[in-house]
Every structure is written in C-alpha cells, then in structure tokens.
C-alpha atoms as a PDB file:
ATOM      1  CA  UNK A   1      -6.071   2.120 -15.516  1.00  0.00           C
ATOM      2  CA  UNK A   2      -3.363   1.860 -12.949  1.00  0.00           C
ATOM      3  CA  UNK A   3      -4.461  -2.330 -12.003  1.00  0.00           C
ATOM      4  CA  UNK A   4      -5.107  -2.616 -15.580  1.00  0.00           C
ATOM      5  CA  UNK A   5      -1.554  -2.634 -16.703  1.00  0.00           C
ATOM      6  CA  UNK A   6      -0.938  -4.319 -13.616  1.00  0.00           C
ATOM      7  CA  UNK A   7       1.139  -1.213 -12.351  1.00  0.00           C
ATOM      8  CA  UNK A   8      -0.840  -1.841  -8.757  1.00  0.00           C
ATOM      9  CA  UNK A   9      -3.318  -3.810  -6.641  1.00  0.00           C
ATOM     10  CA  UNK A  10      -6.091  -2.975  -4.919  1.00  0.00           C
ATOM     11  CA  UNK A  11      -7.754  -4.673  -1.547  1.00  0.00           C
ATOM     12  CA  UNK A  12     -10.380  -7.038  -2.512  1.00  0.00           C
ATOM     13  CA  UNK A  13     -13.481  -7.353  -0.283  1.00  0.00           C
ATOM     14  CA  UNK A  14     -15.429 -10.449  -0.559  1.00  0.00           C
ATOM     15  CA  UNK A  15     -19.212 -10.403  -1.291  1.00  0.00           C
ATOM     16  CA  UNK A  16     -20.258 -11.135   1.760  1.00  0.00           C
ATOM     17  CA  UNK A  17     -18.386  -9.007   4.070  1.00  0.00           C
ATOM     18  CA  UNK A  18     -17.623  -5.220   4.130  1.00  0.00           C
ATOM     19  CA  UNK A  19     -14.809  -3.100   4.132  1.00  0.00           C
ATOM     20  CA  UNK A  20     -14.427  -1.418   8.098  1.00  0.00           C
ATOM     21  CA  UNK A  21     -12.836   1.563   7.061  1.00  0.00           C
ATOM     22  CA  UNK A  22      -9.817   1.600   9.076  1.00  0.00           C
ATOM     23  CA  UNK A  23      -7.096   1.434   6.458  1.00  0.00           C
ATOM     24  CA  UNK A  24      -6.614   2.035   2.755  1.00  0.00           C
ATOM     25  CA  UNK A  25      -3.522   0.043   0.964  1.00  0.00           C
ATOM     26  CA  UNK A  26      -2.316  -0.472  -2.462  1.00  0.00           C
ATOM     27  CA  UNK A  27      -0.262  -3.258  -3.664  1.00  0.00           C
ATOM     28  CA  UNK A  28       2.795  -2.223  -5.999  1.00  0.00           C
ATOM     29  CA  UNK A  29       4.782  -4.773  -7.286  1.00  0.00           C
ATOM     30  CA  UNK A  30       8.777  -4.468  -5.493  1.00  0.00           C
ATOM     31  CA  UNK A  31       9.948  -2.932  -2.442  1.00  0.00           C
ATOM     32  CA  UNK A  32      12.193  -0.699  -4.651  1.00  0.00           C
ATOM     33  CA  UNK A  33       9.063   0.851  -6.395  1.00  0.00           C
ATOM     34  CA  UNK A  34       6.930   0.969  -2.931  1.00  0.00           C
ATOM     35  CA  UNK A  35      10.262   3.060  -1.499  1.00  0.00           C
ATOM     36  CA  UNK A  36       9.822   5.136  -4.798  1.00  0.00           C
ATOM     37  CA  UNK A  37       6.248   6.019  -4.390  1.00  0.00           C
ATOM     38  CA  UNK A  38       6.489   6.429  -0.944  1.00  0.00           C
ATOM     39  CA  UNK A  39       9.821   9.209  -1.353  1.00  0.00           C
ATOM     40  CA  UNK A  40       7.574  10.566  -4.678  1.00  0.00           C
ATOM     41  CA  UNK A  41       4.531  11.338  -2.788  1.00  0.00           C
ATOM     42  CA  UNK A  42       6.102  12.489   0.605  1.00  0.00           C
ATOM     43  CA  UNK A  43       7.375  15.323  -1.984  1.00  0.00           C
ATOM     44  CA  UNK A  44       3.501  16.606  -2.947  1.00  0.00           C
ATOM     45  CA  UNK A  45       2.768  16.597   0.326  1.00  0.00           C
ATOM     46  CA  UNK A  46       1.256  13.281   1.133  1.00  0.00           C
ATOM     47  CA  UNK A  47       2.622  11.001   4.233  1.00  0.00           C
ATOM     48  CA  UNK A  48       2.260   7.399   3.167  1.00  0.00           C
ATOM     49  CA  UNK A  49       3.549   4.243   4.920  1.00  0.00           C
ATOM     50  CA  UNK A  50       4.386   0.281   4.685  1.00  0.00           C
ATOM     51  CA  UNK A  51       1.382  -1.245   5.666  1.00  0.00           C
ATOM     52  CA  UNK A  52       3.133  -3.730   8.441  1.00  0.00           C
ATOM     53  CA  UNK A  53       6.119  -6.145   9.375  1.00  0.00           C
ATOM     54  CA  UNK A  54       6.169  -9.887   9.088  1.00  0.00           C
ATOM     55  CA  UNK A  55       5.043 -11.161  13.187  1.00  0.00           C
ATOM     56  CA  UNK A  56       8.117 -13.930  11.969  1.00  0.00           C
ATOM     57  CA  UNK A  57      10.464 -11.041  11.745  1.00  0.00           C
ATOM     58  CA  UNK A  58       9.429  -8.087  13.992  1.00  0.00           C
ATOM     59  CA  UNK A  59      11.473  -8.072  16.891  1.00  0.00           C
ATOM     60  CA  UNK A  60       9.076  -9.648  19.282  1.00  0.00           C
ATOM     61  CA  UNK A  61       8.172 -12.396  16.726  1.00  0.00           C
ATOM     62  CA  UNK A  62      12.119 -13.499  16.996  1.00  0.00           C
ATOM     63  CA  UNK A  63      12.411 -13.297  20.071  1.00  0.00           C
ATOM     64  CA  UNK A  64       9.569 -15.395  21.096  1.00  0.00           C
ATOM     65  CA  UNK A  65       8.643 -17.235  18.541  1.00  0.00           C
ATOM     66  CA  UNK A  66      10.066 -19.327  15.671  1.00  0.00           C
ATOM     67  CA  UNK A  67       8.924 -19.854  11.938  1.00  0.00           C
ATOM     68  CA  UNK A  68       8.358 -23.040  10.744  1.00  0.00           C
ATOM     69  CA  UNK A  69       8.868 -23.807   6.882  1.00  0.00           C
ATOM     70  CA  UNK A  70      10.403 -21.433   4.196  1.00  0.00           C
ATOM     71  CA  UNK A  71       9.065 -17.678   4.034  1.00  0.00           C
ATOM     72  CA  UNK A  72       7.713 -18.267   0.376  1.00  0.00           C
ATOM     73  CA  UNK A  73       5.407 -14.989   0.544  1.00  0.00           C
ATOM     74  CA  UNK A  74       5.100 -13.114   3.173  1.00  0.00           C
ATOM     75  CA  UNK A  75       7.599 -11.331   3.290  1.00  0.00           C
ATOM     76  CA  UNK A  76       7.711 -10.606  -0.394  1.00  0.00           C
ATOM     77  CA  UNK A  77       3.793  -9.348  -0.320  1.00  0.00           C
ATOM     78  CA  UNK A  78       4.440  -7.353   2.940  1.00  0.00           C
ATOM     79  CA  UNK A  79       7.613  -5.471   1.055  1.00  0.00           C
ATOM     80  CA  UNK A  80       4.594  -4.300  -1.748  1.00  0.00           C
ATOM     81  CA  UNK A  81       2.017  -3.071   0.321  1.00  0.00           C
ATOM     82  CA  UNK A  82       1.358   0.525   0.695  1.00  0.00           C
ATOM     83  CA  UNK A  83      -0.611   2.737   3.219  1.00  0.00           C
ATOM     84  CA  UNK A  84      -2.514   5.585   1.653  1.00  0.00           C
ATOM     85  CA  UNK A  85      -4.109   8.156   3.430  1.00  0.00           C
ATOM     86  CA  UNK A  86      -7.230   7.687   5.334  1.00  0.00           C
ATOM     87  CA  UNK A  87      -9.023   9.856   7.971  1.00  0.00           C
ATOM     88  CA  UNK A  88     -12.134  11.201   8.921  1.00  0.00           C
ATOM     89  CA  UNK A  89     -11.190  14.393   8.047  1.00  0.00           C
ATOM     90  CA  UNK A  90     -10.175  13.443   4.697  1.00  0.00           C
ATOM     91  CA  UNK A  91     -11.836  15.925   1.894  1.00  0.00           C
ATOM     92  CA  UNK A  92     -12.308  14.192  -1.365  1.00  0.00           C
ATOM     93  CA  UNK A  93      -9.933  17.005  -3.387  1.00  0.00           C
ATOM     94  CA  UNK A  94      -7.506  15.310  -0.981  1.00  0.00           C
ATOM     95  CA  UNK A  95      -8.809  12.231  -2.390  1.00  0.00           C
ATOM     96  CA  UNK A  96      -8.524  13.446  -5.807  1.00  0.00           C
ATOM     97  CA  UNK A  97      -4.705  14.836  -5.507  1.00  0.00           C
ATOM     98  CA  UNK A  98      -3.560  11.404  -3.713  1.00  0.00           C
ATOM     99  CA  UNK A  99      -5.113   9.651  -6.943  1.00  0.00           C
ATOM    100  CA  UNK A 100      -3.517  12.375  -9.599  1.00  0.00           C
ATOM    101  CA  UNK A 101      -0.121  12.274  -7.791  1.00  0.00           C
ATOM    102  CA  UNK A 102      -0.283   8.553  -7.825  1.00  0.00           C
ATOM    103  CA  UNK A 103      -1.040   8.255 -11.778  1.00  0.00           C
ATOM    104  CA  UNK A 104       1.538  11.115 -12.104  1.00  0.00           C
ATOM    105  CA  UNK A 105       3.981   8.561 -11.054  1.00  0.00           C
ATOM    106  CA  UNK A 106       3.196   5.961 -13.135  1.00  0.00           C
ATOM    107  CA  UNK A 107       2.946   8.092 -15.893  1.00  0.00           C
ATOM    108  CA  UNK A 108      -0.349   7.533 -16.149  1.00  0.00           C
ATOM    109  CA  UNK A 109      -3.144  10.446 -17.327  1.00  0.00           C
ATOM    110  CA  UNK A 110      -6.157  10.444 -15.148  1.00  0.00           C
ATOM    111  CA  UNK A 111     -10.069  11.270 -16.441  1.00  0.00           C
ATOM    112  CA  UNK A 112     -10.281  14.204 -12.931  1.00  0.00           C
END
C-alpha cells in the first residue's frame, strides 16, 4: 500500500542476482519527510538512519577529489534514502512494529 500511492520506494533486486542481507533501505520522497520519519520513529523506539553521503561531498571526496558535471541526482536520491533496522537478532514482531509504525505515519492502516 505504502509504494502504491507512491508514499515510498523499495530496493529492487534484479532477477539474476540476490539480495546479501547487509542493509535494508526505503526510499521516501524529500529530505524533509526522511527527517520526519526518522524523528517519528526514533519516538516508538526504533533507531533509523540516512543510508550514506555523496563520495563528491563527504569530506574526503572534497578534499581529494573533484566532481565533474552538474550533481543532477545524487544528491537529491541520497537526501531520500532511509536505513531501517536490520540485524541478526532481529525478531519478526520487531519486524512487524517497524512496518505498523511506518504505515502509522503515513496514515496508512496495515492488514497485521
């Protein structure tokens, strides 16, 4: 329901490769709503993060490096990315309230 009215993104995996496990992200669609979600679920409990920083402006990439051509989307993608929680010891009523207190914020009823 949620990437159904387009109110996030999940990672695609193609076909013929599979996921590794590591991570978990959604994509929301501004920076202002990814700082929202991220202050909304830190209050039920649930640590959440930006997924990563431009290499063209961390502070190693401008220091050593420069960046050729305009910054068209990078930067803007980066800004809507968001880490969700993902461990071993993850139990899937964790699962279940990280999903809930994400449709909660959309306004959004879930089927759990």
């Amino acid at each position: 329901a949620l990437e159904l009215s387009d109110k996030i993104k999940r990672p695609t995996v193609p076909k013929e490769c599979e996921h590794n496990g590591h991570m978990y992200y959604i994509k929301v669609n501004s920076l202002e709503e990814r700082q929202k979600l991220i202050l909304f679920l830190k209050k039920k409990g649930i640590h959440t993060v930006f997924h990563y920083i431009p290499l063209h402006s961390s502070v190693a990439g401008m220091k050593f490096s420069r960046f050729n051509g305009e910054d068209v989307y990078t930067t803007v993608e980066s800004e809507k990315l968001l880490r969700l929680p993902l461990y071993y010891e993850l139990k899937e009523g964790e699962i279940i309230y990280i999903i809930k207190c994400i449709y909660e914020f959309y306004n959004i009823e879930t089927k759990h």
